[in-house]
N, C-alpha and C. Protein backbone atom coordinates (compact mmCIF):
# COMPACT_ATOMS: atom_id res chain seq x y z
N UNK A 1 112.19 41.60 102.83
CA UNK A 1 113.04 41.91 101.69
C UNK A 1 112.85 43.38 101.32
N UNK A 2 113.66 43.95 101.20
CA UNK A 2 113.76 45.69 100.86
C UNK A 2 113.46 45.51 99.11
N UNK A 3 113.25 46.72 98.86
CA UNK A 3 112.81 46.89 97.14
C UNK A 3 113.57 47.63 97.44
N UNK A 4 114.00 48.13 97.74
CA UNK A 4 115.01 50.01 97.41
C UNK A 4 116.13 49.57 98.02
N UNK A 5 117.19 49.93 97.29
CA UNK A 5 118.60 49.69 97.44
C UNK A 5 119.51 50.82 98.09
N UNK A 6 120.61 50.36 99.22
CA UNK A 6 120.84 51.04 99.53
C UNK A 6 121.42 52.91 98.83
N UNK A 7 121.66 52.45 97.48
CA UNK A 7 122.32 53.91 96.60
C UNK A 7 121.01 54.30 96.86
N UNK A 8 119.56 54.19 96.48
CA UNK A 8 119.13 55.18 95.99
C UNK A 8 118.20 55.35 97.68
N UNK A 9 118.31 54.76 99.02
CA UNK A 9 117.90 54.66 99.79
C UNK A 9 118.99 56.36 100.02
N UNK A 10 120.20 55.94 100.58
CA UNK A 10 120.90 57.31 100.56
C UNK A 10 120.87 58.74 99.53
N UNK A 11 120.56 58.11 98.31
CA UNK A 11 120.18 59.43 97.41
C UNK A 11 118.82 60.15 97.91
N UNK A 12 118.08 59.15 98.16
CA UNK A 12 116.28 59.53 98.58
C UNK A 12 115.67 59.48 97.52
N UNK A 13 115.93 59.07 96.86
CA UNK A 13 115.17 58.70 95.27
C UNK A 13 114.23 57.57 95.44
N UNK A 14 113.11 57.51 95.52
CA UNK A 14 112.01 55.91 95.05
C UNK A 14 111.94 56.00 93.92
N UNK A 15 111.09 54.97 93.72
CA UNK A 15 110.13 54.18 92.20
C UNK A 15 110.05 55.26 91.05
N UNK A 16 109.64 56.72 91.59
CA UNK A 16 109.43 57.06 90.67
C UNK A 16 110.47 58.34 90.63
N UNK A 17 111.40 58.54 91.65
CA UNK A 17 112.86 59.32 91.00
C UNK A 17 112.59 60.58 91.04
N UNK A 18 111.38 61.00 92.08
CA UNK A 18 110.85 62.35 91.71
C UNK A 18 110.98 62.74 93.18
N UNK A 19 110.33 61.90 94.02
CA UNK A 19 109.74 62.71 94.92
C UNK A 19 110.55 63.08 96.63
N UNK A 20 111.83 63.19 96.17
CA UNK A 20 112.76 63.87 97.31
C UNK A 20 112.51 65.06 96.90
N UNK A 21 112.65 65.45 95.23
CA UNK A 21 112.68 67.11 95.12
C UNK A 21 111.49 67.77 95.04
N UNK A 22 110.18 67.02 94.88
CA UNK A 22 108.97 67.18 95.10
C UNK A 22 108.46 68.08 96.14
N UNK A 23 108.98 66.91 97.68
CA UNK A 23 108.90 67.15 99.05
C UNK A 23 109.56 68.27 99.71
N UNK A 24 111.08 68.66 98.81
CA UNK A 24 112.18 69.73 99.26
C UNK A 24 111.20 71.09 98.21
N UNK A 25 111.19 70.84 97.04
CA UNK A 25 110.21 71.93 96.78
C UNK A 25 108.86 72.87 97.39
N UNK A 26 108.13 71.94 97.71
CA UNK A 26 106.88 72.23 98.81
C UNK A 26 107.48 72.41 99.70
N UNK A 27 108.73 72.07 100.49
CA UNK A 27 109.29 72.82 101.92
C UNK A 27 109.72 73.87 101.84
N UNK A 28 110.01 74.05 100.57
CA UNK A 28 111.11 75.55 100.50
C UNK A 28 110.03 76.75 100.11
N UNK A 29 108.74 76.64 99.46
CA UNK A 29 107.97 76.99 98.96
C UNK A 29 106.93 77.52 100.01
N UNK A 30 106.87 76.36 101.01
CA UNK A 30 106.16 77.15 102.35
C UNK A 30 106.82 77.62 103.29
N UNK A 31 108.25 77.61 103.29
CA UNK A 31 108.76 78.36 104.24
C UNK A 31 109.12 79.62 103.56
N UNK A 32 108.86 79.89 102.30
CA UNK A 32 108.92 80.99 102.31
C UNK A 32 107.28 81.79 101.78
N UNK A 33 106.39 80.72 102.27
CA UNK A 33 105.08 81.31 102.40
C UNK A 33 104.99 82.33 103.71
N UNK A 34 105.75 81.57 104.93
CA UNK A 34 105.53 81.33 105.96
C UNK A 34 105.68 82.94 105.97
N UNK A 35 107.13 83.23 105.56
CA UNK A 35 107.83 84.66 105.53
C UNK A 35 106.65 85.43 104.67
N UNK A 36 106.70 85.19 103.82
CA UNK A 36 105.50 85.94 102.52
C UNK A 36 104.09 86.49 103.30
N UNK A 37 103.49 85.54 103.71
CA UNK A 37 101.85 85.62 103.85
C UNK A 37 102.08 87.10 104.76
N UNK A 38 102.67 87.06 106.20
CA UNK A 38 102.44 88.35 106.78
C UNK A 38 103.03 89.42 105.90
N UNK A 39 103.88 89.61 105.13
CA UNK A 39 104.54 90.51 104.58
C UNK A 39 103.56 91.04 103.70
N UNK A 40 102.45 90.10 103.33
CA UNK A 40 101.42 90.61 102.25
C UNK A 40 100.34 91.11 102.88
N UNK A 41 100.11 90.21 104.07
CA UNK A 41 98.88 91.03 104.86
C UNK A 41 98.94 92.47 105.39
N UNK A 42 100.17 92.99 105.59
CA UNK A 42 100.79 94.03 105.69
C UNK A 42 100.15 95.21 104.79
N UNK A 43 100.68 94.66 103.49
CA UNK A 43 100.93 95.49 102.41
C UNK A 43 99.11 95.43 102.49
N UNK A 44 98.67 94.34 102.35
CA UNK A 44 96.92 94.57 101.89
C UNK A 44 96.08 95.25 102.61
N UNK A 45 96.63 94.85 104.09
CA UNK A 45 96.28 96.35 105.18
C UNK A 45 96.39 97.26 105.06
N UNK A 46 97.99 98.06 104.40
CA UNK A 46 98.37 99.40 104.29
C UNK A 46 96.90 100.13 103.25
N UNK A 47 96.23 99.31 102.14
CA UNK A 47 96.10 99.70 101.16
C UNK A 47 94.60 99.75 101.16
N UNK A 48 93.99 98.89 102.33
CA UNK A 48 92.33 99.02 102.54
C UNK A 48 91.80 100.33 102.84
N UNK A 49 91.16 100.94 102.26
CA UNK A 49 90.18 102.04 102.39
C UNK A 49 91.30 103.22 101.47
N UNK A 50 92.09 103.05 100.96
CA UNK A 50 92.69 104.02 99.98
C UNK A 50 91.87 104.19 98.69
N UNK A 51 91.28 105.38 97.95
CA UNK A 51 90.63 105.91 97.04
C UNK A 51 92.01 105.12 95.84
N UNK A 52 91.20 104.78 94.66
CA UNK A 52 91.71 104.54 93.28
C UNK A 52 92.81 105.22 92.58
N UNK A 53 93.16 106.02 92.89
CA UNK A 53 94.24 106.95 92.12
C UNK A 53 95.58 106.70 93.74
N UNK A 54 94.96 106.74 95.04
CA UNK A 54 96.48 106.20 95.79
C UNK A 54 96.80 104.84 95.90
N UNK A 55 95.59 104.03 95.69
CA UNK A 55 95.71 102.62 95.60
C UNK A 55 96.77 102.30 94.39
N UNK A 56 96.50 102.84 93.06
CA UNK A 56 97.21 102.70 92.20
C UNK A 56 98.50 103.18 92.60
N UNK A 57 98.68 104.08 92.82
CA UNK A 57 100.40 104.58 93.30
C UNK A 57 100.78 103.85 94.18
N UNK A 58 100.40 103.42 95.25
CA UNK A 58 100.63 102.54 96.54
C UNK A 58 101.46 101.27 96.18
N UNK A 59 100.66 100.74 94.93
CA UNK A 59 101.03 99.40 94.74
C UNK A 59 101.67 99.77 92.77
N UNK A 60 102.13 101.05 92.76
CA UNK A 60 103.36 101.44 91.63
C UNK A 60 104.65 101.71 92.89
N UNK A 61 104.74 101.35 93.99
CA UNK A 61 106.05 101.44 94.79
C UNK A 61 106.73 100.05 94.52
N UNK A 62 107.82 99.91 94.32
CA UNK A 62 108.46 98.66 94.09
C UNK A 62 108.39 97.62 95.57
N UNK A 63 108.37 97.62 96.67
CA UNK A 63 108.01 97.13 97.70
C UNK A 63 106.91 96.74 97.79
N UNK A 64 105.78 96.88 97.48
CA UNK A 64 104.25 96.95 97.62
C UNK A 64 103.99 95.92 96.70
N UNK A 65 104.45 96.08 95.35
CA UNK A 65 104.38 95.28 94.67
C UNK A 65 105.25 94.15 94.69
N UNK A 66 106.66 94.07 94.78
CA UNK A 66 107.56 92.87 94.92
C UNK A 66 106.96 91.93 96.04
N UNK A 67 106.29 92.42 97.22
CA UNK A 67 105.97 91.81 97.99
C UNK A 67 104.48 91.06 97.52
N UNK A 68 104.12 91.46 96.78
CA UNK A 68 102.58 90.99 95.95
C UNK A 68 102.56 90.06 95.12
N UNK A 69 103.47 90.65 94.42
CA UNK A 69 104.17 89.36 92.85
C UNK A 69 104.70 88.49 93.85
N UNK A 70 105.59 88.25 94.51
CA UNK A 70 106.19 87.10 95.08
C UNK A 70 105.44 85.76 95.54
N UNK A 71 104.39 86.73 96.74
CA UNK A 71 103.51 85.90 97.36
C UNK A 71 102.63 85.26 96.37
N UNK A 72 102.01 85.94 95.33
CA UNK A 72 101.61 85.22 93.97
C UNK A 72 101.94 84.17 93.66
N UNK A 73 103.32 84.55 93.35
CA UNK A 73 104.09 83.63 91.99
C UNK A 73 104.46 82.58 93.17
N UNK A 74 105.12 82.52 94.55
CA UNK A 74 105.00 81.39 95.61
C UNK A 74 104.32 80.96 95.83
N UNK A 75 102.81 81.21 96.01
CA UNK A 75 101.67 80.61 96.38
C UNK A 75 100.96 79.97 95.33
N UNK A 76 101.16 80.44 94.08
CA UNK A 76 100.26 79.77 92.99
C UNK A 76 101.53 78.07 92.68
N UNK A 77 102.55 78.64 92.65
CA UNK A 77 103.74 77.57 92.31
C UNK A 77 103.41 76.44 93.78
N UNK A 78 103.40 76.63 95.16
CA UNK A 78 103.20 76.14 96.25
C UNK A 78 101.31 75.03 95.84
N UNK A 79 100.44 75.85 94.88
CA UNK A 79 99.53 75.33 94.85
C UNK A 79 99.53 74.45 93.77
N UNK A 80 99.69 74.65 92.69
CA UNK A 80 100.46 73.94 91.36
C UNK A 80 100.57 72.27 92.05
N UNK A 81 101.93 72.70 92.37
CA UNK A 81 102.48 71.49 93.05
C UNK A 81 101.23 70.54 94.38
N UNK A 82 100.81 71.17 94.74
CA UNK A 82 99.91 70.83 96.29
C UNK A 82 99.12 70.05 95.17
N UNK A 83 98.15 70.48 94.56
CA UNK A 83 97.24 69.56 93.51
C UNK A 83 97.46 68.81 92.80
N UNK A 84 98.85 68.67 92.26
CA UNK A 84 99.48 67.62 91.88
C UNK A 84 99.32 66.51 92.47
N UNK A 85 99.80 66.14 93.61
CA UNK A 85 99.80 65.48 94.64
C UNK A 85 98.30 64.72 94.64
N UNK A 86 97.14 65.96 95.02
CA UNK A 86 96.15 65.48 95.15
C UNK A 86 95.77 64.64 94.49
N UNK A 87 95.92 65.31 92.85
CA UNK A 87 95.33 64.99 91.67
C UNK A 87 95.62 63.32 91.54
N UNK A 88 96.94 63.22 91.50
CA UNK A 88 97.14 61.77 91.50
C UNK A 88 97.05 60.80 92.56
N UNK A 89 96.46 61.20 93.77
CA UNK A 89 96.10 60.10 94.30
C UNK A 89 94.38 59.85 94.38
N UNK A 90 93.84 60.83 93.62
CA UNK A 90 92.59 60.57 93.64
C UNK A 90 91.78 60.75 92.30
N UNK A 91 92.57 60.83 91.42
CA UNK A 91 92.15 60.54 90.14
C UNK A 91 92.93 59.55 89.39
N UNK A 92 92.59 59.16 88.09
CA UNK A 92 93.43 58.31 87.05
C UNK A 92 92.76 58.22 85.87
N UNK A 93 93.50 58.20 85.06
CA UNK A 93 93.43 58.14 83.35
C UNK A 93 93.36 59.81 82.93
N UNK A 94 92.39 59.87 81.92
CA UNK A 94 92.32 60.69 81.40
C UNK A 94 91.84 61.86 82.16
N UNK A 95 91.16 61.80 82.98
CA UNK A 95 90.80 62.38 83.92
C UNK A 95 91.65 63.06 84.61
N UNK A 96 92.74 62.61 84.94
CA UNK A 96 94.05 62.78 85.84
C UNK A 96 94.40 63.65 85.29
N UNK A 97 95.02 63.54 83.68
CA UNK A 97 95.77 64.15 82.69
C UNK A 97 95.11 65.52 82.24
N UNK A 98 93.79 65.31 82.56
CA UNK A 98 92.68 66.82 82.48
C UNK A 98 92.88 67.49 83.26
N UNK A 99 92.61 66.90 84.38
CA UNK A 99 92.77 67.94 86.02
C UNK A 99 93.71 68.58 85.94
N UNK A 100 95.17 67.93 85.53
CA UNK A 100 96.62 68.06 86.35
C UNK A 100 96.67 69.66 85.50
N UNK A 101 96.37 69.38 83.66
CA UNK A 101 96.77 70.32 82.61
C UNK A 101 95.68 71.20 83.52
N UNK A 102 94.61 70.79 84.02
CA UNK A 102 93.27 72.38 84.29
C UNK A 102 94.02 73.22 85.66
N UNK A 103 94.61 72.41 86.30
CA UNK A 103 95.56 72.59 87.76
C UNK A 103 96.28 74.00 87.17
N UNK A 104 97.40 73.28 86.07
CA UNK A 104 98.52 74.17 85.84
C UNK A 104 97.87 75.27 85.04
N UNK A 105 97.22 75.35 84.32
CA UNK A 105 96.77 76.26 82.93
C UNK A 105 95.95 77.53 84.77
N UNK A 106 95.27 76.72 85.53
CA UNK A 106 94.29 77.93 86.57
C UNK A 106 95.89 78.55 87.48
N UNK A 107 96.93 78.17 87.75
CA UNK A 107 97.93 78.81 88.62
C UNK A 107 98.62 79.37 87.95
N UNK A 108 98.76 78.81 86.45
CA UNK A 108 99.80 80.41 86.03
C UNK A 108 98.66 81.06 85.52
N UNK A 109 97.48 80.86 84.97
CA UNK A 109 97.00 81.98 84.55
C UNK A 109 96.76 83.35 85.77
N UNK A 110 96.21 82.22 87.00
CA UNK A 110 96.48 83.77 88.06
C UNK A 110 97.98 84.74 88.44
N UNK A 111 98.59 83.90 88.01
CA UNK A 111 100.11 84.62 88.42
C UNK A 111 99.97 85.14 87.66
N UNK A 112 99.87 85.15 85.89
CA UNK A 112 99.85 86.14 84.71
C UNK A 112 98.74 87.28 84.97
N UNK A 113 97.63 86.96 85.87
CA UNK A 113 96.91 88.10 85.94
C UNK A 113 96.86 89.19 86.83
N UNK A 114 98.03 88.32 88.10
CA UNK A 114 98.19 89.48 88.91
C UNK A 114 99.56 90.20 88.68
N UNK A 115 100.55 89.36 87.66
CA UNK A 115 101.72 90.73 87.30
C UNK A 115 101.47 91.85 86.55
N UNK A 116 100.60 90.99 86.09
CA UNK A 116 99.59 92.08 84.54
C UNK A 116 99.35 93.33 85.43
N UNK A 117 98.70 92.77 86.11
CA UNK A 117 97.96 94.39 87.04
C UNK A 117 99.02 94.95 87.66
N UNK A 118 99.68 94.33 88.43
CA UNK A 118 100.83 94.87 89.20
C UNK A 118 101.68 96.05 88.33
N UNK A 119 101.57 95.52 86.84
CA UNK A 119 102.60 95.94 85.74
C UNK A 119 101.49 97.36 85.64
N UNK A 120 100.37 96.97 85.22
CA UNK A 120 99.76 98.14 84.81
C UNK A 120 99.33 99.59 86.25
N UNK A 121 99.41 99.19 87.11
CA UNK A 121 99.76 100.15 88.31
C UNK A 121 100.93 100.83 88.29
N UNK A 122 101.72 99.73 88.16
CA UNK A 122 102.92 100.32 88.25
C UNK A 122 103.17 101.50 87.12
N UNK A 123 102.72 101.31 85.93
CA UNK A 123 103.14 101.97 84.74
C UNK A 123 101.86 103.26 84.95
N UNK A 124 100.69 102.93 85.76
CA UNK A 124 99.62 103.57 85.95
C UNK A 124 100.12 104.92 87.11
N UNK A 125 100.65 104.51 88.10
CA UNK A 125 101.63 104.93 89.05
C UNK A 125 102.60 106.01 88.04
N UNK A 126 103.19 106.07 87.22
CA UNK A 126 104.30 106.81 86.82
C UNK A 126 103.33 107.81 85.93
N UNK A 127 102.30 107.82 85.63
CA UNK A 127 101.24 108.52 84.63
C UNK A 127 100.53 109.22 85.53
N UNK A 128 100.01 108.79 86.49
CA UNK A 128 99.24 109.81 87.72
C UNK A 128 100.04 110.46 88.43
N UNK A 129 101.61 110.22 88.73
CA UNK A 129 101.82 111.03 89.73
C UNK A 129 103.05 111.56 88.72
């Protein structure tokens, strides 16, 4: 006997109505890791062994940085979601509801801390040079 009916078998919707866009999120999220990660190793290469005052300008270029913030704000959102996942299949109760809030509160706070800097280079960038 099937539990899932054919509408929501063709929608891709289960039990809990979430997790087609769940699964399409995390796909879209690492394929554009996929693109991201070298684009950053790039940039983090260009910038190893540069003294403090070109490091700062380096990464006040809008490229240097767009490519920094992105991989950030994709990878922390890509991780967000990844622990989600975890969280609930290996925790429950209150516990769950701790982790999930400690999950989200640790991935945006790093995204907020690396635009912060990004921001302050950048603005640091237009003052040094």
């Amino acid at each position: 006997m099937r539990y899932i009916t054919p509408l929501k078998a063709a929608e891709g919707l289960g039990s809990a109505h979430e997790g087609t866009q769940h699964h399409w999120a995390m796909t879209v999220s690492a394929v554009a890791l996929t693109v991201l990660t070298p684009l950053f190793m790039i940039v983090v290469a260009r910038a190893i062994g540069l003294p403090h005052p070109e490091l700062v300008a380096y990464f006040g270029r809008p490229l240097p940085a767009l490519i920094t913030a992105l991989f950030v704000i994709v990878g922390m959102v890509h991780f967000i979601k990844g622990t989600r996942i975890m969280i609930d299949d290996y925790f429950h109760g209150a516990v769950r509801k701790g982790a999930i809030i400690f999950s989200v509160i640790f991935g945006w706070a790093v995204v907020a801390c690396a635009v912060y800097a990004l921001a302050r280079m950048g603005l640091g960038a237009i003052v040094v040079l």
